[in-house]
Protein backbone atom coordinates (compact mmCIF):
# COMPACT_ATOMS: atom_id res chain seq x y z
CA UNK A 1 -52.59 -16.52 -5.46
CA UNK A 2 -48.84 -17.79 -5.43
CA UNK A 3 -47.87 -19.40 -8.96
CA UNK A 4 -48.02 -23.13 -8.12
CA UNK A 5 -44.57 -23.66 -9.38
CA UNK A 6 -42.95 -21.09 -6.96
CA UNK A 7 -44.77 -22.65 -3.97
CA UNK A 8 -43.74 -26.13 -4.86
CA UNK A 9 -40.04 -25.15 -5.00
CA UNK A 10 -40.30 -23.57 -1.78
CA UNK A 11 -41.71 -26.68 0.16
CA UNK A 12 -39.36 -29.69 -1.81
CA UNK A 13 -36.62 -29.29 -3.37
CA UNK A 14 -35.87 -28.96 -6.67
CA UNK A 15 -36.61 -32.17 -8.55
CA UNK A 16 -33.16 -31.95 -10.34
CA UNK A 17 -31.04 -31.89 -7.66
CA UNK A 18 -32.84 -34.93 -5.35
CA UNK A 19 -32.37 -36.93 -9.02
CA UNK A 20 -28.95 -35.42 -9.30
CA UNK A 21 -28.20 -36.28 -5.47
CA UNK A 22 -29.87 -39.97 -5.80
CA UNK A 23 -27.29 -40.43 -9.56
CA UNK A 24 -24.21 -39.91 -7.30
CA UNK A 25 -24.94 -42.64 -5.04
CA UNK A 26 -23.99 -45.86 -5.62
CA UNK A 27 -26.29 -48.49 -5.68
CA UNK A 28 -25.46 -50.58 -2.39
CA UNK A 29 -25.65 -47.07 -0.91
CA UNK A 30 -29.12 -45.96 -1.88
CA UNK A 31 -29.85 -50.01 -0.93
CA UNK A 32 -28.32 -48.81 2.91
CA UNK A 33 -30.46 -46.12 2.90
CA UNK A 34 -33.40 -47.67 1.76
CA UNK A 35 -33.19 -50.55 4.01
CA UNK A 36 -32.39 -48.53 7.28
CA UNK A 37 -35.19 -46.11 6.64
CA UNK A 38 -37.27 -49.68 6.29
CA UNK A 39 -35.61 -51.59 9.40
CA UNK A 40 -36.70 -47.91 11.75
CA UNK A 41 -40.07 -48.82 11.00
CA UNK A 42 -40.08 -52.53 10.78
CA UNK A 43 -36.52 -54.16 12.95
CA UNK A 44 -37.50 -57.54 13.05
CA UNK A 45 -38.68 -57.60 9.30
CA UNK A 46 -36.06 -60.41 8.47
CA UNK A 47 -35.94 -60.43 4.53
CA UNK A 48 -34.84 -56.68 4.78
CA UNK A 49 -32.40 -57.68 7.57
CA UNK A 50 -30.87 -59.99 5.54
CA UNK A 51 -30.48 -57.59 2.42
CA UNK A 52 -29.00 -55.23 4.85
CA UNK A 53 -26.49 -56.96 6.47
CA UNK A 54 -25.87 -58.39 2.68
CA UNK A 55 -24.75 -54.59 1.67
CA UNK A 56 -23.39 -54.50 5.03
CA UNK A 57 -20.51 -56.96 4.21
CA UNK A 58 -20.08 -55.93 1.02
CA UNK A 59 -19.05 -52.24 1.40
CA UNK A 60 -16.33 -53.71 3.91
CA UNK A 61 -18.94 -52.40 7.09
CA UNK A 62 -18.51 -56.03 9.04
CA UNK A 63 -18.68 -54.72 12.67
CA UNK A 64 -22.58 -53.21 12.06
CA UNK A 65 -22.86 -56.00 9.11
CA UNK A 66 -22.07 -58.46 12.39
CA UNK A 67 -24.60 -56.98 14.58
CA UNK A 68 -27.18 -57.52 11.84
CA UNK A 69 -26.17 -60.89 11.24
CA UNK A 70 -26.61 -61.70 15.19
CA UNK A 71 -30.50 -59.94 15.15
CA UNK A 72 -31.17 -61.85 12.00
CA UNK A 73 -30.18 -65.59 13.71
CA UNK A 74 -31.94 -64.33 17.02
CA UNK A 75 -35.01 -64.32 15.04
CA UNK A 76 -34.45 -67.33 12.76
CA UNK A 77 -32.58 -69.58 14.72
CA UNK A 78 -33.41 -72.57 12.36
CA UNK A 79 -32.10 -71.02 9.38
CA UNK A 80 -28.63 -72.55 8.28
CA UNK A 81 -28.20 -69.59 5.67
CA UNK A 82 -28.75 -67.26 8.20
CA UNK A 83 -25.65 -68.62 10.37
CA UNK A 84 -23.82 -69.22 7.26
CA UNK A 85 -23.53 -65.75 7.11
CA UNK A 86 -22.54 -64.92 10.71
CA UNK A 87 -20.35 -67.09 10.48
CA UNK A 88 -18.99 -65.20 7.69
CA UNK A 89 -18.96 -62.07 9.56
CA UNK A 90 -17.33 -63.47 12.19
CA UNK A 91 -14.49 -64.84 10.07
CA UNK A 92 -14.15 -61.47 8.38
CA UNK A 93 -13.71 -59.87 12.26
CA UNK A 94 -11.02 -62.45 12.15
CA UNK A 95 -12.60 -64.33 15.05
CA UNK A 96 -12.27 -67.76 13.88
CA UNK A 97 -13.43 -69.97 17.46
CA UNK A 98 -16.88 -67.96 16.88
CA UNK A 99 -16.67 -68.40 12.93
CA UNK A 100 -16.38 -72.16 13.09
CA UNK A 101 -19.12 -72.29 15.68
CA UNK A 102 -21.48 -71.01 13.40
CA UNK A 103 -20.56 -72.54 10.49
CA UNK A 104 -20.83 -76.02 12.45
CA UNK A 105 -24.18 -75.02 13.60
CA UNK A 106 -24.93 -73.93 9.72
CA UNK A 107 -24.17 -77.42 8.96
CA UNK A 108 -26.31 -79.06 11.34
CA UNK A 109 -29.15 -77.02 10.45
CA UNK A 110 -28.06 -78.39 6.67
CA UNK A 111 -26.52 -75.95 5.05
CA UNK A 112 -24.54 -78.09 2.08
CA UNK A 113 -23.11 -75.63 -0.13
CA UNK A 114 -19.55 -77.08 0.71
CA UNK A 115 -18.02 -76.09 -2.51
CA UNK A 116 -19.38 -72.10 -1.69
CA UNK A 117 -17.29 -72.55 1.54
CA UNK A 118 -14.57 -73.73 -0.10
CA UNK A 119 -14.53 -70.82 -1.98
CA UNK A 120 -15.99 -68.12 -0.13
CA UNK A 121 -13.15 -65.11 0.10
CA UNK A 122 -15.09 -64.52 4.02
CA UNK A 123 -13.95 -67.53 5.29
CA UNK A 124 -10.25 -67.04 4.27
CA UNK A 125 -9.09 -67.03 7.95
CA UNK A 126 -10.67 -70.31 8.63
CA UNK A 127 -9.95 -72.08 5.74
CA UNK A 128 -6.57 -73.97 6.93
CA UNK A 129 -7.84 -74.33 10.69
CA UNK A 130 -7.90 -78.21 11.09
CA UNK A 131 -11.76 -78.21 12.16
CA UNK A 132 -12.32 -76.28 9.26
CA UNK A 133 -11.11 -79.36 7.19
CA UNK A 134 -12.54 -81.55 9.23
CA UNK A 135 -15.87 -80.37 9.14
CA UNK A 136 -15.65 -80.41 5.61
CA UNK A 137 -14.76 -84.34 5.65
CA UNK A 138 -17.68 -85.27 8.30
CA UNK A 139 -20.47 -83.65 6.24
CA UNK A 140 -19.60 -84.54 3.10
CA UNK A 141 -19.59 -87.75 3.46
């Protein structure tokens, strides 16, 4: 009979080097990972969607964070947060006509973290488009 060590190593690997492979990722990468393995099982699971396209954005990935973003609003289409973010996406893809779409239909659905959008690095390209400003002015109010 084999020793049960020596069989073990030669069906997984070592147990070092998946621990030493898993240390050298980052953590928004192992989330990637994790998330995608999730998603191939599960697509329209919508809380892991979000997360995703979350990571997505912030390792600079907007074109597949974007696509994420659109499959997450297809299947909550009353969610302001959820446009909030494409919205975001888009404005990081520097398409601001699309950008201030969404955000207008964010507010509607009553999204109100104005201050966040005032802020919000994402939304840099909209930020001094008149209709940016004057959404702002009719929703504050």
């Amino acid at each position: 009979m084999a020793h049960p060590s020596k069989r073990s190593q030669a069906s997984n690997p070592p147990q070092g080097s998946v621990l030493a492979m898993l240390a050298e990722r980052s953590q928004v990468d192992f989330e990637l990972g994790f998330y995608s393995a999730i998603l191939t099982q599960v697509p329209d699971f919508a809380d892991v969607l979000r997360a995703y396209a979350l990571d997505l954005a912030s390792k600079g990935m907007h074109k597949e964070g974007l696509l994420a973003e659109q499959k997450l609003v297809a299947l909550r289409p009353d969610d302001p947060d959820a446009h909030y973010s494409l919205a975001c996406r888009y404005a990081a893809l520097k398409q601001p006509d699309l950008a201030l779409r969404t955000l207008r239909t964010a507010v509607e659905l009553g999204y109100r973290d104005f201050r966040a959008m005032v802020q919000d690095r994402q939304l840099e390209c909209v930020r001094k488009d008149p209709r940016f400003r004057a959404l702002l002015r009719e929703y504050q109010a």
